[in-house]
N, C-alpha and C. Protein backbone atom coordinates (compact mmCIF):
# COMPACT_ATOMS: atom_id res chain seq x y z
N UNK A 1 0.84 -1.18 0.00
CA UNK A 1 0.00 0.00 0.00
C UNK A 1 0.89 1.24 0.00
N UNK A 2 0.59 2.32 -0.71
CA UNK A 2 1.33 3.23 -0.85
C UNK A 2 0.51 4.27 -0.46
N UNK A 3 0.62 4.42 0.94
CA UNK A 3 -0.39 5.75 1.91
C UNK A 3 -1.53 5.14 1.39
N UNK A 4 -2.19 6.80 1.56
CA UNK A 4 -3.71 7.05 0.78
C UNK A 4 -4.17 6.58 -0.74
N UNK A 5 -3.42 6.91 -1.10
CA UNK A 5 -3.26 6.40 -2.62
C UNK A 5 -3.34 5.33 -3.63
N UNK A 6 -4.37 4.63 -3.66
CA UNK A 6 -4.28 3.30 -4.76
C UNK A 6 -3.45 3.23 -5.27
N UNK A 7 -3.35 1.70 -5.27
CA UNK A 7 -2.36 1.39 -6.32
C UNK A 7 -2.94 1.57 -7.81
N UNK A 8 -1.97 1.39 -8.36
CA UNK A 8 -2.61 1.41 -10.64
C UNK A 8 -2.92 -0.23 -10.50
N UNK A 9 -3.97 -0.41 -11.45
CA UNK A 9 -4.41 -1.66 -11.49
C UNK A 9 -2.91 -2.60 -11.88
N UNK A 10 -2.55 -2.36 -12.40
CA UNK A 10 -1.10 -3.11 -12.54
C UNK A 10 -0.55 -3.66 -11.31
N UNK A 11 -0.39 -2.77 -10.55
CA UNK A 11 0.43 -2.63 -9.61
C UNK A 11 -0.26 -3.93 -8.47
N UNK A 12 -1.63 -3.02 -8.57
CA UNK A 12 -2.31 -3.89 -7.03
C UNK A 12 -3.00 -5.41 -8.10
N UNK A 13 -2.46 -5.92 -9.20
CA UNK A 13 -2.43 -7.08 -9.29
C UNK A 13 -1.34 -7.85 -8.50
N UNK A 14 -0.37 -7.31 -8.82
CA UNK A 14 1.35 -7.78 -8.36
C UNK A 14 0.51 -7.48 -6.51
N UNK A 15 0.68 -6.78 -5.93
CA UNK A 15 0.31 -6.70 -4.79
C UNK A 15 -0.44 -8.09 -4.21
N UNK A 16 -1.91 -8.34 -4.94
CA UNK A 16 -2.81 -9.32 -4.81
C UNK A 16 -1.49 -10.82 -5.36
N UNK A 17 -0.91 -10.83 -6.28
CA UNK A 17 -0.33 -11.99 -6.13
C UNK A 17 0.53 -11.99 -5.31
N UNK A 18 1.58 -11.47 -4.68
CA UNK A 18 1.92 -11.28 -3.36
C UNK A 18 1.14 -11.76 -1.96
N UNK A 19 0.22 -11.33 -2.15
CA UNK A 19 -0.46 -11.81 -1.12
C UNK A 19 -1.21 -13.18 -0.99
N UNK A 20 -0.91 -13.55 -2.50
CA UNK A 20 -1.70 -14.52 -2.85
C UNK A 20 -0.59 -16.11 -2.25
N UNK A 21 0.64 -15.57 -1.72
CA UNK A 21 1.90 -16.43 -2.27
C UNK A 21 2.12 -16.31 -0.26
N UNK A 22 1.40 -15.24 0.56
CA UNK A 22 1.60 -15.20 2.30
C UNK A 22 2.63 -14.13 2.34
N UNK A 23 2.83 -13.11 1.42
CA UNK A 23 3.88 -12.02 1.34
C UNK A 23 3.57 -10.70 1.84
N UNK A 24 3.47 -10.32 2.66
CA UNK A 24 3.35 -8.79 3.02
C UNK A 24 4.03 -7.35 2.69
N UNK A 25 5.01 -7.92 1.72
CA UNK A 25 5.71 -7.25 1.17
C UNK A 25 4.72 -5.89 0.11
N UNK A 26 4.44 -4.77 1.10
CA UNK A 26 4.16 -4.28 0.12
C UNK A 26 4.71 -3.14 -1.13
N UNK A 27 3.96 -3.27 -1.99
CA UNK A 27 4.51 -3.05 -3.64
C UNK A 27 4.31 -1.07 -3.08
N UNK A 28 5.42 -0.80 -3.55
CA UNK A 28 5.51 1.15 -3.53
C UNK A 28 5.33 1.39 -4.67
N UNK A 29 4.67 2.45 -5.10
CA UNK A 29 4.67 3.40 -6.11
C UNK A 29 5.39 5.02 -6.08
N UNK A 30 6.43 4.53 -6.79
CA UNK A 30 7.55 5.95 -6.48
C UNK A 30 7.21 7.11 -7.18
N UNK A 31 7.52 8.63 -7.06
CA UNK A 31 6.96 9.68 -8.09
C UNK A 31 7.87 9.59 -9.23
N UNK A 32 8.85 8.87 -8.99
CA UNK A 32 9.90 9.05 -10.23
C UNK A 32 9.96 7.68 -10.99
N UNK A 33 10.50 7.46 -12.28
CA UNK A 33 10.20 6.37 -12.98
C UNK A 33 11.61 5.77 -12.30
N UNK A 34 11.13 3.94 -12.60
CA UNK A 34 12.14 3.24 -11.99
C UNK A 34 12.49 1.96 -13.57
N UNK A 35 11.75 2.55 -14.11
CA UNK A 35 12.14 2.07 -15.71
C UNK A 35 13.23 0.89 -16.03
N UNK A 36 14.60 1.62 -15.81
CA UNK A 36 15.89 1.22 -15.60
C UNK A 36 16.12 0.97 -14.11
N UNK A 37 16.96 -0.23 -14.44
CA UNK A 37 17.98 -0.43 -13.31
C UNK A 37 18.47 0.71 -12.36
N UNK A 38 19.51 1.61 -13.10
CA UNK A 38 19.76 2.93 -12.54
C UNK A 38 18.71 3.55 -11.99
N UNK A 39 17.50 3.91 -12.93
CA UNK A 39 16.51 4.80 -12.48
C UNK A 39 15.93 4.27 -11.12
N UNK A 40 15.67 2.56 -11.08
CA UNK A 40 15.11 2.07 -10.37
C UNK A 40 15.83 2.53 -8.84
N UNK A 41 17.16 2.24 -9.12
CA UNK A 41 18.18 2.22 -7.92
C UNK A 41 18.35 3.85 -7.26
N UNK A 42 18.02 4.33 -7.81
CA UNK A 42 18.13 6.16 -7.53
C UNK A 42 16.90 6.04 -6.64
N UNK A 43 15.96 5.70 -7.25
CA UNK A 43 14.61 5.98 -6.83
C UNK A 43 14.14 5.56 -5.01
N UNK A 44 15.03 4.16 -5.35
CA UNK A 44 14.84 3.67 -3.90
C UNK A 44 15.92 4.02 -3.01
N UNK A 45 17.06 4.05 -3.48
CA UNK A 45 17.87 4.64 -2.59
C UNK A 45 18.94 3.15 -2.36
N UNK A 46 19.22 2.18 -3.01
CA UNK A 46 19.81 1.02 -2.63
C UNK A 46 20.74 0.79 -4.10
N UNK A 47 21.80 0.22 -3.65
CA UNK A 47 22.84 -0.38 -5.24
C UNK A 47 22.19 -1.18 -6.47
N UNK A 48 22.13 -1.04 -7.17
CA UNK A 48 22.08 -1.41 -8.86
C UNK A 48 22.07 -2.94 -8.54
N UNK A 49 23.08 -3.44 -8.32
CA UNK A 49 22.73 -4.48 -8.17
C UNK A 49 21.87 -5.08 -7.36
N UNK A 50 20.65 -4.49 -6.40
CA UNK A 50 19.84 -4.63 -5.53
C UNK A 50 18.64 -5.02 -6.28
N UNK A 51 19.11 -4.52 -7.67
CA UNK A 51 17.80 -4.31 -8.58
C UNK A 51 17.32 -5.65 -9.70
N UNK A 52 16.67 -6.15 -9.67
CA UNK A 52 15.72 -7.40 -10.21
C UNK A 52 14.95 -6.35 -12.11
N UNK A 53 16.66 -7.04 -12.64
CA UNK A 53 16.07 -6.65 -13.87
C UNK A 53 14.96 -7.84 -14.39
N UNK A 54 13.80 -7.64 -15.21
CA UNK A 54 12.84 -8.99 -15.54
C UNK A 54 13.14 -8.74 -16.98
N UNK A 55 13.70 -9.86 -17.34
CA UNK A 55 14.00 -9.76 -18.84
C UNK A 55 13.31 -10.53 -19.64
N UNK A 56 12.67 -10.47 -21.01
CA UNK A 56 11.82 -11.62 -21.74
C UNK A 56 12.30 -11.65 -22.76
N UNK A 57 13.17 -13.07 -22.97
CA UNK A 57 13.45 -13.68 -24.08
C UNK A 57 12.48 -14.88 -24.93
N UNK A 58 12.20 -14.96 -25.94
CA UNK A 58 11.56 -15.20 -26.58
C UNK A 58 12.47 -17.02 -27.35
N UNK A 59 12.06 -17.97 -27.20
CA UNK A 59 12.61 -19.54 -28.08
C UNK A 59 12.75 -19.46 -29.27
N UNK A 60 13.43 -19.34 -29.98
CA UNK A 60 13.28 -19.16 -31.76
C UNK A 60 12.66 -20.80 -32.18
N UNK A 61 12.97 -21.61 -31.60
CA UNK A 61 12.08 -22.53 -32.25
C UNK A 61 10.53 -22.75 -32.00
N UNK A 62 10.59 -22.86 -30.38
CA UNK A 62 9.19 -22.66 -29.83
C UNK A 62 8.24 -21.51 -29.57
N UNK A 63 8.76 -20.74 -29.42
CA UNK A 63 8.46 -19.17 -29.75
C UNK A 63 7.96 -18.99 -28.20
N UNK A 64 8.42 -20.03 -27.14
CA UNK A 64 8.37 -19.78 -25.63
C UNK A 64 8.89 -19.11 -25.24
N UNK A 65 8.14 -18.24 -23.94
CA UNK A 65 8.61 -16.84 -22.99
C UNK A 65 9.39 -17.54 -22.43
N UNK A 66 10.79 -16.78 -22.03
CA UNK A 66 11.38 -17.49 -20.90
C UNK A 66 11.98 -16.21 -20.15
N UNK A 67 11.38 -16.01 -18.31
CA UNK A 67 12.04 -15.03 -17.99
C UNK A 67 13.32 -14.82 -17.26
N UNK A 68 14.12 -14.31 -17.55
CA UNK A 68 15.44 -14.11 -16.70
C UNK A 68 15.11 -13.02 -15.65
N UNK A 69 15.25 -13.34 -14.20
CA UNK A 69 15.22 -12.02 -13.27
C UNK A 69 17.14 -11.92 -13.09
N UNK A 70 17.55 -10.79 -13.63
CA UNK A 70 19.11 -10.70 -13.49
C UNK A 70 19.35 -9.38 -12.31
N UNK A 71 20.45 -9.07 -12.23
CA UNK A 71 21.04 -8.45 -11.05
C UNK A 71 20.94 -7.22 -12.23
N UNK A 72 20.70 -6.32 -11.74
CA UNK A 72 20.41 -4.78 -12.55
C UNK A 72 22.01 -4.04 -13.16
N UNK A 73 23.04 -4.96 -12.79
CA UNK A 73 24.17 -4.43 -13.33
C UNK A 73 24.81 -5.38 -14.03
N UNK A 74 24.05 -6.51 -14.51
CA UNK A 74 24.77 -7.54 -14.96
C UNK A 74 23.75 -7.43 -16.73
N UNK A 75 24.25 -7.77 -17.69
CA UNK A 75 24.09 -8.24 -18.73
C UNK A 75 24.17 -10.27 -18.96
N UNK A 76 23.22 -9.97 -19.58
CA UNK A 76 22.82 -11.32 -19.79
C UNK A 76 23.20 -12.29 -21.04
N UNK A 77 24.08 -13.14 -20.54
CA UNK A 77 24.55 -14.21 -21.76
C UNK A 77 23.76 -15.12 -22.71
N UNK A 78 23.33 -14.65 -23.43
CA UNK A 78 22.23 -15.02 -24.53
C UNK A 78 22.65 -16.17 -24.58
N UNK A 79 23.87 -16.59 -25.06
CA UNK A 79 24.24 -18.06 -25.72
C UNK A 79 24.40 -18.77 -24.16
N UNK A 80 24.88 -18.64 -23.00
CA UNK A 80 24.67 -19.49 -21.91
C UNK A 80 22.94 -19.62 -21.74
N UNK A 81 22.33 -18.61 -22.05
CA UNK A 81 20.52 -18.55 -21.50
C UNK A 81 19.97 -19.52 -22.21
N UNK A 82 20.21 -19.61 -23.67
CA UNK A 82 20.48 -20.77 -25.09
C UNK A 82 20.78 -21.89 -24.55
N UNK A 83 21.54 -22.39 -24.21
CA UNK A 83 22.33 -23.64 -23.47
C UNK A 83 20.69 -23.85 -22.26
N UNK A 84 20.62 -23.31 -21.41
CA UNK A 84 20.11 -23.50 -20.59
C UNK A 84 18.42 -23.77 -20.82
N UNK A 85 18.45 -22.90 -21.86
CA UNK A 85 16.85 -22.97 -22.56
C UNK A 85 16.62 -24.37 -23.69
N UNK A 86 17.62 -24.72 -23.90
CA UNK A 86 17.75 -25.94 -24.85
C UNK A 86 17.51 -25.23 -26.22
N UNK A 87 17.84 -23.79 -26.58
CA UNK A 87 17.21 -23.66 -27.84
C UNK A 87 17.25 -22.14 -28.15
N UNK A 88 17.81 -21.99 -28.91
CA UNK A 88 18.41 -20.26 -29.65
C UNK A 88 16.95 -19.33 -28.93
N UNK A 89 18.01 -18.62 -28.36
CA UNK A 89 16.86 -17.25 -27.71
C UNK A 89 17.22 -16.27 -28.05
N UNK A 90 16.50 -15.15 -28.37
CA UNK A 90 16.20 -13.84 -28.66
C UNK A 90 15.38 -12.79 -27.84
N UNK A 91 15.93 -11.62 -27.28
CA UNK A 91 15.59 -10.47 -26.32
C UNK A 91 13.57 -10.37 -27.10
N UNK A 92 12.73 -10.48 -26.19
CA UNK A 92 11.77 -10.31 -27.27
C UNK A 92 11.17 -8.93 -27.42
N UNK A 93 10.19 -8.66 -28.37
CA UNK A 93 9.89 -7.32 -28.11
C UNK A 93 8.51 -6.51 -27.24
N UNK A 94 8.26 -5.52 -27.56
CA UNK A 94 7.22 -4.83 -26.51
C UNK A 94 5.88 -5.90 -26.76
N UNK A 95 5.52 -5.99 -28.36
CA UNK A 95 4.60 -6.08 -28.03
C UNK A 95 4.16 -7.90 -28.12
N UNK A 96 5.51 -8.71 -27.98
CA UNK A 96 5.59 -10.13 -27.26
C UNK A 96 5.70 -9.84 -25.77
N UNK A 97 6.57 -9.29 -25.26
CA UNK A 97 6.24 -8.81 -23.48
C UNK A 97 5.07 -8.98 -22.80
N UNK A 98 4.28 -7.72 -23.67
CA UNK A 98 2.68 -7.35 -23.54
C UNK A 98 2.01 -8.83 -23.66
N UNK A 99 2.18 -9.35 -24.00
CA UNK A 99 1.23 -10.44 -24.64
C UNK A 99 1.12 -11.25 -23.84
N UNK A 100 2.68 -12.17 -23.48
CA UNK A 100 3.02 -13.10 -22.62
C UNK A 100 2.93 -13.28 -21.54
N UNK A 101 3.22 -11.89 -20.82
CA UNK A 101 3.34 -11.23 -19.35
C UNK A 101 2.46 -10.44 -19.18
N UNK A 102 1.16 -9.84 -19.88
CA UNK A 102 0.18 -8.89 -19.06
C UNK A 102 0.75 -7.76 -18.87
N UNK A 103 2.07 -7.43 -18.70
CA UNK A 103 2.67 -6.24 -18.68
C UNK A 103 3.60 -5.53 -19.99
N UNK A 104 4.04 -4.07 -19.45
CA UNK A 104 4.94 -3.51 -20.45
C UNK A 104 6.20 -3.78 -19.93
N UNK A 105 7.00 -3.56 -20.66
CA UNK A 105 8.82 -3.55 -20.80
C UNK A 105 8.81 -2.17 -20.10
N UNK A 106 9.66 -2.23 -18.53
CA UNK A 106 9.97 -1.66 -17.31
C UNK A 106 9.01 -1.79 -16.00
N UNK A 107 8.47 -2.22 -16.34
CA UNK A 107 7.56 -2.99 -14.99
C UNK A 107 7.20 -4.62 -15.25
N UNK A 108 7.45 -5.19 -15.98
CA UNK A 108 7.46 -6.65 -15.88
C UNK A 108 7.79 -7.34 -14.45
N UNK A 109 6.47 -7.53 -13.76
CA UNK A 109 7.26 -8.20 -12.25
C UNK A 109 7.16 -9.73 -12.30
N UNK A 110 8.34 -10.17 -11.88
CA UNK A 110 8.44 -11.77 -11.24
C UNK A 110 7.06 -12.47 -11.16
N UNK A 111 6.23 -12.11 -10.97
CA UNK A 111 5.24 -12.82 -10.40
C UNK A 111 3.68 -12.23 -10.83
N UNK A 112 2.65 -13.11 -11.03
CA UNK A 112 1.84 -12.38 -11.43
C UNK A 112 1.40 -12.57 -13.19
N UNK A 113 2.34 -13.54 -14.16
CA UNK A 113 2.10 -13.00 -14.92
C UNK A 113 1.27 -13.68 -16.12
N UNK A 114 0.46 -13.44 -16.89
CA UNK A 114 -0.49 -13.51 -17.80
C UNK A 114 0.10 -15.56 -18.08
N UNK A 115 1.19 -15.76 -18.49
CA UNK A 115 1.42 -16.99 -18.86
C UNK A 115 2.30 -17.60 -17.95
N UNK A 116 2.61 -18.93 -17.75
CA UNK A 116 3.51 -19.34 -16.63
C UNK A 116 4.49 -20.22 -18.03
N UNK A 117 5.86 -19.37 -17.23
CA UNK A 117 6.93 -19.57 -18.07
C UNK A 117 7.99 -20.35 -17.48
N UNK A 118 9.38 -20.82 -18.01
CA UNK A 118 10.60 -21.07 -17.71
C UNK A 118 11.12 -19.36 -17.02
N UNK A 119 11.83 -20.01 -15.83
CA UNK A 119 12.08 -18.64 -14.78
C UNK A 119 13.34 -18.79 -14.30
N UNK A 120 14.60 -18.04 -14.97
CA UNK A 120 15.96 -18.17 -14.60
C UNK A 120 16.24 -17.09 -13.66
N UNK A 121 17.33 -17.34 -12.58
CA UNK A 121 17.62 -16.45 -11.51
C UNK A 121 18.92 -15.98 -11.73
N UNK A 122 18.94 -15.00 -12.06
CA UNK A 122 20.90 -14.69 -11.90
C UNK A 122 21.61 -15.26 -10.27
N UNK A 123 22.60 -15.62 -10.02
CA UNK A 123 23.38 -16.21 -8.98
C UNK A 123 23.39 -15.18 -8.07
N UNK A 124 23.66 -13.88 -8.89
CA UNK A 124 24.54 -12.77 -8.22
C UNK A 124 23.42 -12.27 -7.22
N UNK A 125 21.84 -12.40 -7.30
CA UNK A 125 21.21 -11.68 -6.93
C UNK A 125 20.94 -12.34 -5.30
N UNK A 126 21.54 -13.51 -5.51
CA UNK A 126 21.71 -14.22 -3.86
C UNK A 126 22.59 -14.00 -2.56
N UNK A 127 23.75 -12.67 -3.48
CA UNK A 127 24.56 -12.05 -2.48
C UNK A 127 24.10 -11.12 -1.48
N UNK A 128 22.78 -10.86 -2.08
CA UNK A 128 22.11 -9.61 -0.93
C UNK A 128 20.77 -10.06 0.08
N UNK A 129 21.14 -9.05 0.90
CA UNK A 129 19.88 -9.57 2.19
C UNK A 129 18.51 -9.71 1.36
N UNK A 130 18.84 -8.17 0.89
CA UNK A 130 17.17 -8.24 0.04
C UNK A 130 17.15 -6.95 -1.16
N UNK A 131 16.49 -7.94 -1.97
CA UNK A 131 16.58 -7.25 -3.98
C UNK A 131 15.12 -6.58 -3.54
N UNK A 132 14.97 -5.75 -5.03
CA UNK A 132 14.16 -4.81 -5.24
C UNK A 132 13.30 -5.57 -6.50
N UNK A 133 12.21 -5.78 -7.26
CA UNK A 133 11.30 -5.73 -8.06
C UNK A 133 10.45 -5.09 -8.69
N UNK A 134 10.34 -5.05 -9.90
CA UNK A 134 9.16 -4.40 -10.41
C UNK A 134 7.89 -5.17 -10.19
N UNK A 135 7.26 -3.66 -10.19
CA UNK A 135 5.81 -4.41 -9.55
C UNK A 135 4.06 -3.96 -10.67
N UNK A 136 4.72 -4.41 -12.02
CA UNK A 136 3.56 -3.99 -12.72
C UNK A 136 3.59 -2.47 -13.47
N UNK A 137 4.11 -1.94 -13.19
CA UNK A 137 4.42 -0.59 -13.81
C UNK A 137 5.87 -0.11 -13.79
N UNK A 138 5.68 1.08 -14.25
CA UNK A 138 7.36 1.48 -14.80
C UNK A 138 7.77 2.23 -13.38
N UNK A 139 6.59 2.86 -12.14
CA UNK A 139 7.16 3.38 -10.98
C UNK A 139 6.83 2.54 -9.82
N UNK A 140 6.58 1.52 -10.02
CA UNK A 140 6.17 0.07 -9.02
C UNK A 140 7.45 -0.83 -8.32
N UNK A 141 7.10 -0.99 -7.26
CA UNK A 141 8.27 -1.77 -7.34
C UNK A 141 7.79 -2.47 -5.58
N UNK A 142 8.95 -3.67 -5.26
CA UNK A 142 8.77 -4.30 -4.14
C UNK A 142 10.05 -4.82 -3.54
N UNK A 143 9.99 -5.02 -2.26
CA UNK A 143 11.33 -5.49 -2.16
C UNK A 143 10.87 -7.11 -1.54
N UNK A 144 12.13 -7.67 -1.60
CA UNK A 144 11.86 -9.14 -1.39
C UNK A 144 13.46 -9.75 -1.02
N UNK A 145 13.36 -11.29 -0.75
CA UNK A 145 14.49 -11.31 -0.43
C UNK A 145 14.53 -12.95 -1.21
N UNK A 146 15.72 -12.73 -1.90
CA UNK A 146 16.31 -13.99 -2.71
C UNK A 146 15.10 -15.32 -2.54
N UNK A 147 15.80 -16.00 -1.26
CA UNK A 147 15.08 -16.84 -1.15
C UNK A 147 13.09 -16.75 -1.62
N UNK A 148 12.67 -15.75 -0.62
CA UNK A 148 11.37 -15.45 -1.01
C UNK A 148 10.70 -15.59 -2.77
N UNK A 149 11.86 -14.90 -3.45
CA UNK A 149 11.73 -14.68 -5.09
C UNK A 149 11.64 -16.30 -5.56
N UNK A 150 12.90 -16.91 -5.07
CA UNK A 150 12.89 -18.58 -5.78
C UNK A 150 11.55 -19.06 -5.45
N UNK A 151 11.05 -19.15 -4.31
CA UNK A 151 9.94 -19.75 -3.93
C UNK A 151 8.86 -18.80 -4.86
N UNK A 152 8.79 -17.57 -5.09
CA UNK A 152 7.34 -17.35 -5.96
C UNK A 152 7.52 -17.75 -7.16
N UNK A 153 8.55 -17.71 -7.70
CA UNK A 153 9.08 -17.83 -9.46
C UNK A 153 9.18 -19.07 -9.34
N UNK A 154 9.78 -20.41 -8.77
CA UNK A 154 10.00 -21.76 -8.90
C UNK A 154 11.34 -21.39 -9.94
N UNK A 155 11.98 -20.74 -10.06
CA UNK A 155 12.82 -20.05 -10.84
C UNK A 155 14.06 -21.03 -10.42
N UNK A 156 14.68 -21.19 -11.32
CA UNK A 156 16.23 -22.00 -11.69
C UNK A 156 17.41 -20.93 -11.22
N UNK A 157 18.09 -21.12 -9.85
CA UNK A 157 19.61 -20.06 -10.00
C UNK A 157 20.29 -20.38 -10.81
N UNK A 158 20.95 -19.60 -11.33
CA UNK A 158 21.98 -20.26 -12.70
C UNK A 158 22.87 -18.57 -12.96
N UNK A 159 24.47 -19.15 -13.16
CA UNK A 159 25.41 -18.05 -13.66
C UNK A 159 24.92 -17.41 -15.33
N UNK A 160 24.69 -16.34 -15.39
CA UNK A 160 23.47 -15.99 -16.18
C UNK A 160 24.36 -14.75 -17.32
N UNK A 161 25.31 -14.17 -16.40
CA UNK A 161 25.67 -13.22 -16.47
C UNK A 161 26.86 -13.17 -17.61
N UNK A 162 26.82 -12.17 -18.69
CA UNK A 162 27.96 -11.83 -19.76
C UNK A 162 29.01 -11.72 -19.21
N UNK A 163 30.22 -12.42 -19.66
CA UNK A 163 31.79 -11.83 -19.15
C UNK A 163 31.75 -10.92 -19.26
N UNK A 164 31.23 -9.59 -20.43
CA UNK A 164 31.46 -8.41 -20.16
C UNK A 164 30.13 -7.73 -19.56
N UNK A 165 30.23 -7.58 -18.33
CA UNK A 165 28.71 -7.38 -17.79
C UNK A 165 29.31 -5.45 -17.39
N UNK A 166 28.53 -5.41 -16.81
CA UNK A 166 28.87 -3.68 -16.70
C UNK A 166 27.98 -2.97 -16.47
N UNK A 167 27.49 -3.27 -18.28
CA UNK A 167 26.32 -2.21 -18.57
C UNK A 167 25.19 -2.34 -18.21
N UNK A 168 24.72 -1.59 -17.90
CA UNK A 168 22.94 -1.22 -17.79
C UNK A 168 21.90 -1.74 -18.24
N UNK A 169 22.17 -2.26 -19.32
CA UNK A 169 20.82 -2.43 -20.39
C UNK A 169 20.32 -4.28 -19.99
């Protein structure tokens, strides 16, 4: 709950599945966009890597969602995600996101979503007490803690991350 203020129907879905899972964790709605990783991490006030990028790659053969939740400073190894997916993957686009997940590209949250997919965990995101999430919108968000995330996602940990990781995107 964010004060007085409703949540956006987006949002207080992610909320309701939260609660749906014994989570009290509730979902904030910030005044500033949390879009990006960075943006996200400004917004709340915690490190980049705190941040639960939700990424949707798309099966080139099966044309299956598969989501990666990665560490917000790590880039994601397509050809290891490939390996792991059994089958050439591709970043997908807005309006496969939309489709698959009920949501847009910068609020895609963990949980909650329109289709039940293959759910990879970056490793890295197990170094911290507790990560951050999008929660249905681009200024939504939740915090949670590793363990908590595996148990809603049924999500696979796995080294996920590009040798040249760094960037943002």
């Amino acid at each position: 709950m964010s004060g007085l203020t409703p949540l956006s129907p987006a949002a207080q879905k992610v909320q309701d599945a939260l609660t749906s899972f014994g989570l009290s964790n509730p979902v904030i709605e910030l005044p500033q966009s949390t879009r990006t990783a960075v943006e996200a991490a400004q917004a709340i006030g915690c490190r980049v890597e705190q941040i639960v990028k939700s990424l949707v790659f798309r099966g080139q053969q099966t044309d299956r969602p598969i989501l990666v939740l990665a560490s917000g400073i790590n880039r994601v190894d397509e050809t290891a995600l490939s390996a792991l997916a059994l089958e050439a993957v591709e970043k997908a686009d807005a309006d496969y996101v939309r489709r698959h997940t009920g949501f847009s590209i910068g609020g895609v949250p963990p949980l909650g979503l329109a289709e039940k997919m293959d759910v990879f965990i970056d490793e890295d995101l197990l170094a911290h007490e507790e990560i951050w999430a999008a929660a249905g919108h681009p200024r939504a968000v939740f915090r949670i803690t590793p363990a908590e995330l595996i148990r809603i996602t049924g999500g696979r940990v796995v080294c996920i991350k590009s040798a040249a990781h760094g960037s943002h995107s």
